[in-house]
Protein backbone atom coordinates (compact mmCIF):
# COMPACT_ATOMS: atom_id res chain seq x y z
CA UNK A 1 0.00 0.00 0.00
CA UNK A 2 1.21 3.78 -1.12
CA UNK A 3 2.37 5.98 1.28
CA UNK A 4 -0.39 8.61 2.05
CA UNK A 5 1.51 11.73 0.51
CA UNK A 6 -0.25 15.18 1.62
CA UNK A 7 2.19 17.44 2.17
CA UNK A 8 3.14 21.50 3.66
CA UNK A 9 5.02 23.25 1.44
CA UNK A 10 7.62 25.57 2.83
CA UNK A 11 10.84 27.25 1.60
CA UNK A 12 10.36 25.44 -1.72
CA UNK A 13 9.83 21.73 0.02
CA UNK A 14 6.97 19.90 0.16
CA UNK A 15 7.18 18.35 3.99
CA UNK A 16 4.83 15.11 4.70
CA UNK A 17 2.25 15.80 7.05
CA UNK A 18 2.94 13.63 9.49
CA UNK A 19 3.24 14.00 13.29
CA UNK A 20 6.16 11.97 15.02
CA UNK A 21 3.62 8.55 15.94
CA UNK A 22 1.72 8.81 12.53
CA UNK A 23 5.51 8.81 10.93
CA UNK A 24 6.54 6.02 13.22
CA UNK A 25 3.65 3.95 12.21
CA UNK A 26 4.15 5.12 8.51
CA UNK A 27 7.93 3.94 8.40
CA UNK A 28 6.79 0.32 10.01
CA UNK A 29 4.46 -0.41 7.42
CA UNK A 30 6.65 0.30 4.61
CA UNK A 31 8.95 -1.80 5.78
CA UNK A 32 6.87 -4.58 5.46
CA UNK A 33 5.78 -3.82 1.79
CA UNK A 34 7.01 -5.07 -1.19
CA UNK A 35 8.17 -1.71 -2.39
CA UNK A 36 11.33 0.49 -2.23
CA UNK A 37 10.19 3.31 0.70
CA UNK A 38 12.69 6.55 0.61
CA UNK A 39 12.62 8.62 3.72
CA UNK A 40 14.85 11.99 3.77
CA UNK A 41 14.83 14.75 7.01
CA UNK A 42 15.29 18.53 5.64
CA UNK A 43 16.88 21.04 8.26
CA UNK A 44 17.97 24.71 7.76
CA UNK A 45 21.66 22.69 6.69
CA UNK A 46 19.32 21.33 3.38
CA UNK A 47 17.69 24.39 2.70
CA UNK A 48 20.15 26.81 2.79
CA UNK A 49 22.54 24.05 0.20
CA UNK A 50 19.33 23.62 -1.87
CA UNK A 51 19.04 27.24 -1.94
CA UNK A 52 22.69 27.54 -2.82
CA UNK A 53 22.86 25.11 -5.70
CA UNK A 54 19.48 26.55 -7.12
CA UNK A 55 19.24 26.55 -10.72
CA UNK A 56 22.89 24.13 -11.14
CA UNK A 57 22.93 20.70 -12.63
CA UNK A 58 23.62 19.41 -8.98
CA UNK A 59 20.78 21.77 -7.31
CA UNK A 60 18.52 20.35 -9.97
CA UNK A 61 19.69 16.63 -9.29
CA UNK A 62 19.31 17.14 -5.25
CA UNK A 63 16.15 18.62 -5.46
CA UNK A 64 14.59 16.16 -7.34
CA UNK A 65 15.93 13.80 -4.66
CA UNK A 66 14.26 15.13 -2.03
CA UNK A 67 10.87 16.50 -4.07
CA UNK A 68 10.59 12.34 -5.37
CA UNK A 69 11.37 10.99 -1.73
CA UNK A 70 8.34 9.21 -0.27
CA UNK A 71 8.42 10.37 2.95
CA UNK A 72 9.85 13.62 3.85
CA UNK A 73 9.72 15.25 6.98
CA UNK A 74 11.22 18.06 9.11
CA UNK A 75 14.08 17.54 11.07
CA UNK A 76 14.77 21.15 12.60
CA UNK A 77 12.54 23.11 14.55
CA UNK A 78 14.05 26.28 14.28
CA UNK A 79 12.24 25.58 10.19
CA UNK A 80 9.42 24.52 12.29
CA UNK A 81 9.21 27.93 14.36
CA UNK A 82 10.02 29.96 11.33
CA UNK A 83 7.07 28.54 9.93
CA UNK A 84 4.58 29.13 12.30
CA UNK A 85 5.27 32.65 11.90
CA UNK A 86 4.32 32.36 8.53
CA UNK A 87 1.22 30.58 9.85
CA UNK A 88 2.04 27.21 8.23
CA UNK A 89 1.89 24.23 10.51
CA UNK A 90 4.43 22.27 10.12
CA UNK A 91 5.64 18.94 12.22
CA UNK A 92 9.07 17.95 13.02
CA UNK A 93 10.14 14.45 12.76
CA UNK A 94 13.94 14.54 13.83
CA UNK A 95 15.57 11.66 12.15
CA UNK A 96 17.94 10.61 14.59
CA UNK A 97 14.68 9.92 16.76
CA UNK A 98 13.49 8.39 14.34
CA UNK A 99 16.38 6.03 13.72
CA UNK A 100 16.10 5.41 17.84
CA UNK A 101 12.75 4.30 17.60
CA UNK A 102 13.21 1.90 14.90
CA UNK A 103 15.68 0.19 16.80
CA UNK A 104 14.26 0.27 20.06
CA UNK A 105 10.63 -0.52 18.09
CA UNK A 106 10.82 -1.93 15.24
CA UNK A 107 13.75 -4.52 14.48
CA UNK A 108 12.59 -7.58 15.34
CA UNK A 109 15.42 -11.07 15.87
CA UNK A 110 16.58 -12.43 12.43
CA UNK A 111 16.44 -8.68 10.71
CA UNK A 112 18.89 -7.79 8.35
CA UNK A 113 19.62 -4.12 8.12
CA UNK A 114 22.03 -2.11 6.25
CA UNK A 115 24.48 0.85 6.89
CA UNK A 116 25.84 3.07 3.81
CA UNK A 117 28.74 5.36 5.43
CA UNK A 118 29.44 5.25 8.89
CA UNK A 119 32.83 3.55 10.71
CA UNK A 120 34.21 0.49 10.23
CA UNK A 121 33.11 -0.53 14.07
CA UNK A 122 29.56 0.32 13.61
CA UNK A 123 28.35 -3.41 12.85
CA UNK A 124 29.78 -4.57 16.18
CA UNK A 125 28.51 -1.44 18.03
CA UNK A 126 24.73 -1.86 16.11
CA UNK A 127 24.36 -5.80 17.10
CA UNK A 128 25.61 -5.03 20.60
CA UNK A 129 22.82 -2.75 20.37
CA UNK A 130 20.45 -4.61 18.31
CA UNK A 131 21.43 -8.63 19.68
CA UNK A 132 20.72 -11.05 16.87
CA UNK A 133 20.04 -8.21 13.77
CA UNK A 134 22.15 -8.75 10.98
CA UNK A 135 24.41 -6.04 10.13
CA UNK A 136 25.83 -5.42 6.89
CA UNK A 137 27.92 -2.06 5.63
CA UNK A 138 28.82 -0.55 2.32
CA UNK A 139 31.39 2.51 3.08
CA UNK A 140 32.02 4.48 -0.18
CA UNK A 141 35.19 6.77 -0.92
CA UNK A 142 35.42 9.89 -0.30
CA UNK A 143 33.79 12.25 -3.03
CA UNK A 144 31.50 9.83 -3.90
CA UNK A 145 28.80 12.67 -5.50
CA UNK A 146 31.73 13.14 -8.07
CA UNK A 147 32.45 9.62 -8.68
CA UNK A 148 30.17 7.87 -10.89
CA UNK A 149 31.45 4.07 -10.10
CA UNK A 150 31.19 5.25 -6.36
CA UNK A 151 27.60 5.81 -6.76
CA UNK A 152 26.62 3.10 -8.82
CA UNK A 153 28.13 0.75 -6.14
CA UNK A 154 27.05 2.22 -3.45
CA UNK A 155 23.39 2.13 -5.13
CA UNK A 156 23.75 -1.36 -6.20
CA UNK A 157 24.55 -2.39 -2.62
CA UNK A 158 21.18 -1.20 -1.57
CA UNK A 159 19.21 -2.63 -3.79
CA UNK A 160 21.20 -6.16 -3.78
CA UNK A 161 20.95 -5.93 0.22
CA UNK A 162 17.04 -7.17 0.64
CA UNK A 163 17.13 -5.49 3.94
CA UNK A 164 14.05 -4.30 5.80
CA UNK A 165 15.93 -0.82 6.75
CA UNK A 166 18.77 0.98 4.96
CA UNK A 167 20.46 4.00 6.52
CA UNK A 168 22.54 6.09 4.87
CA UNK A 169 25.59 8.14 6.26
CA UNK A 170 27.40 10.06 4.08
CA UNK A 171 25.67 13.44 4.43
CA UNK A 172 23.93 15.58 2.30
CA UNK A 173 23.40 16.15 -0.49
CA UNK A 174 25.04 12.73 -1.66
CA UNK A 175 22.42 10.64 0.68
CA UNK A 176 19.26 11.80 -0.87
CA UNK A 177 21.11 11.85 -4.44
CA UNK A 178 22.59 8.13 -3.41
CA UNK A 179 18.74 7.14 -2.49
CA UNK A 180 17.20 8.01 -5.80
CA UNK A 181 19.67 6.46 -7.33
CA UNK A 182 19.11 3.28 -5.98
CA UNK A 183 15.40 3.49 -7.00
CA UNK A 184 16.65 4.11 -10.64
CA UNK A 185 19.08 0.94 -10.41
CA UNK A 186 15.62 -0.98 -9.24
CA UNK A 187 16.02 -1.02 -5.68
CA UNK A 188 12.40 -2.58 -4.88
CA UNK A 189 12.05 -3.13 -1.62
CA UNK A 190 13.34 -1.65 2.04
CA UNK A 191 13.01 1.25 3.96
CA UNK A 192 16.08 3.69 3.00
CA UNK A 193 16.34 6.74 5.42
CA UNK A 194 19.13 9.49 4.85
CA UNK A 195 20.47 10.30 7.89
CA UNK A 196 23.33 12.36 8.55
CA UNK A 197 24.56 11.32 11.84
CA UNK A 198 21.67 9.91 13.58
CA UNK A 199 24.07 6.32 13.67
CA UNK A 200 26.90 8.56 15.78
CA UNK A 201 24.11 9.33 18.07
CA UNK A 202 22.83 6.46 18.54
CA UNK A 203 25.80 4.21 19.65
CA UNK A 204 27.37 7.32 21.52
CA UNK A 205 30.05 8.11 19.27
CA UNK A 206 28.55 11.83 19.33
CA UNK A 207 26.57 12.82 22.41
CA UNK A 208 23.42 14.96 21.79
CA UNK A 209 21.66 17.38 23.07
CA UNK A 210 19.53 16.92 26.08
CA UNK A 211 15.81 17.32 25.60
CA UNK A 212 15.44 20.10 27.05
CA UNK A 213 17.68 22.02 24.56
CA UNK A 214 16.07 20.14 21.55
CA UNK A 215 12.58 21.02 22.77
CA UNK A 216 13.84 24.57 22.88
CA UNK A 217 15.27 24.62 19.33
CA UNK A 218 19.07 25.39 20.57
CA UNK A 219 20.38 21.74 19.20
CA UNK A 220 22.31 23.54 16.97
CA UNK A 221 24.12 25.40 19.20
CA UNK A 222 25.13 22.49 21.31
CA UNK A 223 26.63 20.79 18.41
CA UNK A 224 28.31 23.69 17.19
CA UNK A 225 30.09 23.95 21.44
CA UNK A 226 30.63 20.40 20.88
CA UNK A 227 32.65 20.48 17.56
CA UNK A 228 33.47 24.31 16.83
CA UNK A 229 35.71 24.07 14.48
CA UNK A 230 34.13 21.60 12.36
CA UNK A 231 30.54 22.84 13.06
CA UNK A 232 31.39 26.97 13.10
CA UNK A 233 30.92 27.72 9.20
CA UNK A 234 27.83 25.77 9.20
CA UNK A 235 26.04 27.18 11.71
CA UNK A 236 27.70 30.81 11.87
CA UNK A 237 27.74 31.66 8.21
CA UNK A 238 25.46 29.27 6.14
CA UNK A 239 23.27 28.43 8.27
CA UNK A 240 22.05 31.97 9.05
CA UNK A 241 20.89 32.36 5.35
CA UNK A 242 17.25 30.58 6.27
CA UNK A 243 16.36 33.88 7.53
CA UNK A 244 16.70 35.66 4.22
CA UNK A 245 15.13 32.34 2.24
CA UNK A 246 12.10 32.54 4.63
CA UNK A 247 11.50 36.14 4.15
CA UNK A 248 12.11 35.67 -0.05
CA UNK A 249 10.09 32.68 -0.25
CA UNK A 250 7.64 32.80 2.48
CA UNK A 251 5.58 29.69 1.92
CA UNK A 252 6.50 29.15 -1.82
């Protein structure tokens, strides 16, 4: 059965209405289908590069990624705020709760999942994590988005992996890019989630924010104390550009 697909559109995305337990629910049934299920989480990071790359042969490529995805839902509530004043309604999904609750949920003994990206430990840190789910990993060279081969391999090892869940590592834009292409290689079954570093979270290799500072939007700025000089540019200089794309864009 099809994905339900109504959607908000804001800052030139179309975000699936769903709230966090209808998105949940959504995710569990697709992985149970006999159909290829693409799930990508926009933030102001996304935005502000598909705003960048607007109107370039990659732009073009990575917005059709996301636009084609089947479910795609909002992963920052600072977009969600910005919204509201706008007086759009939008609901936030993060992924890397959603990549919790699929393993604390969902995986059942005997599941084989997949990991695109990530560090060469992660299958032993996933099954200590997940006892008796079958991990299997695909890490693809650097500059894979430029790489043709890459891409096609790391594609092909999706849709050869049968797996009930596929997460994929490698940032953005190559994940959403690396997800459509998988479709077009005939990838026909599995739940594929980009999902930036929602793995790193997950088995501790990156501590998060505590709820309290994600409920109050300031995630961002926790990461960026935590790695300032990897996280500075992003969240200093690009990131600050949403401002300017909500006010030229408003809810087109």
């Amino acid at each position: 059965m099809p994905i339900e697909r109504t959607t908000t559109r804001f800052v030139g995305v179309d975000f699936t209405n769903l709230d966090w337990t209808d998105a949940v629910a959504a995710v569990r049934t697709a992985s149970t289908q006999p159909k290829f299920t693409t799930v990508v989480t926009p933030n102001v990071d996304h935005i502000v590069r598909l705003d960048r790359l607007a109107g370039t042969p990659l732009g073009d490529q990575y917005a059709r990624a996301v636009r084609d995805a089947d479910l795609c839902l909002c992963d920052s509530r600072v977009l969600m705020r910005l919204a509201k004043l706008r007086g759009i309604d939008l609901q936030v999904v993060p992924g890397s709760d959603l990549t919790a609750a699929i393993f604390a949920q969902q995986l059942k003994t005997s599941d084989r999942i997949a990991i695109i990206g990530g560090e060469t430990t992660s299958i032993a840190d996933l099954e200590a994590i997940a006892p008796g789910v079958t991990v299997i990993q695909h890490i693809p060279p650097m500059g894979m988005l430029g790489n043709h081969d890459a891409m096609d391999e790391a594609a092909s090892f999706i849709r050869d992996a049968k797996c009930c869940y596929i997460f994929v590592a490698v940032g953005s834009p190559q994940g959403e890019i690396l997800l459509q292409r998988a479709r077009e290689l005939g990838a026909n079954s599995g739940v594929a989630l980009s999902i930036g570093a929602s793995i790193d979270f997950l088995t501790r290799r990156q501590i998060r924010a505590p709820r309290f500072v994600q409920n109050l939007g300031f995630e961002w700025a926790f990461r960026l104390l935590s790695e300032p000089k990897r996280l500075w540019r992003r969240y200093l200089v690009d990131g600050p550009r949403i401002f300017a794309i909500v006010f030229r864009q408003g809810d087109q």
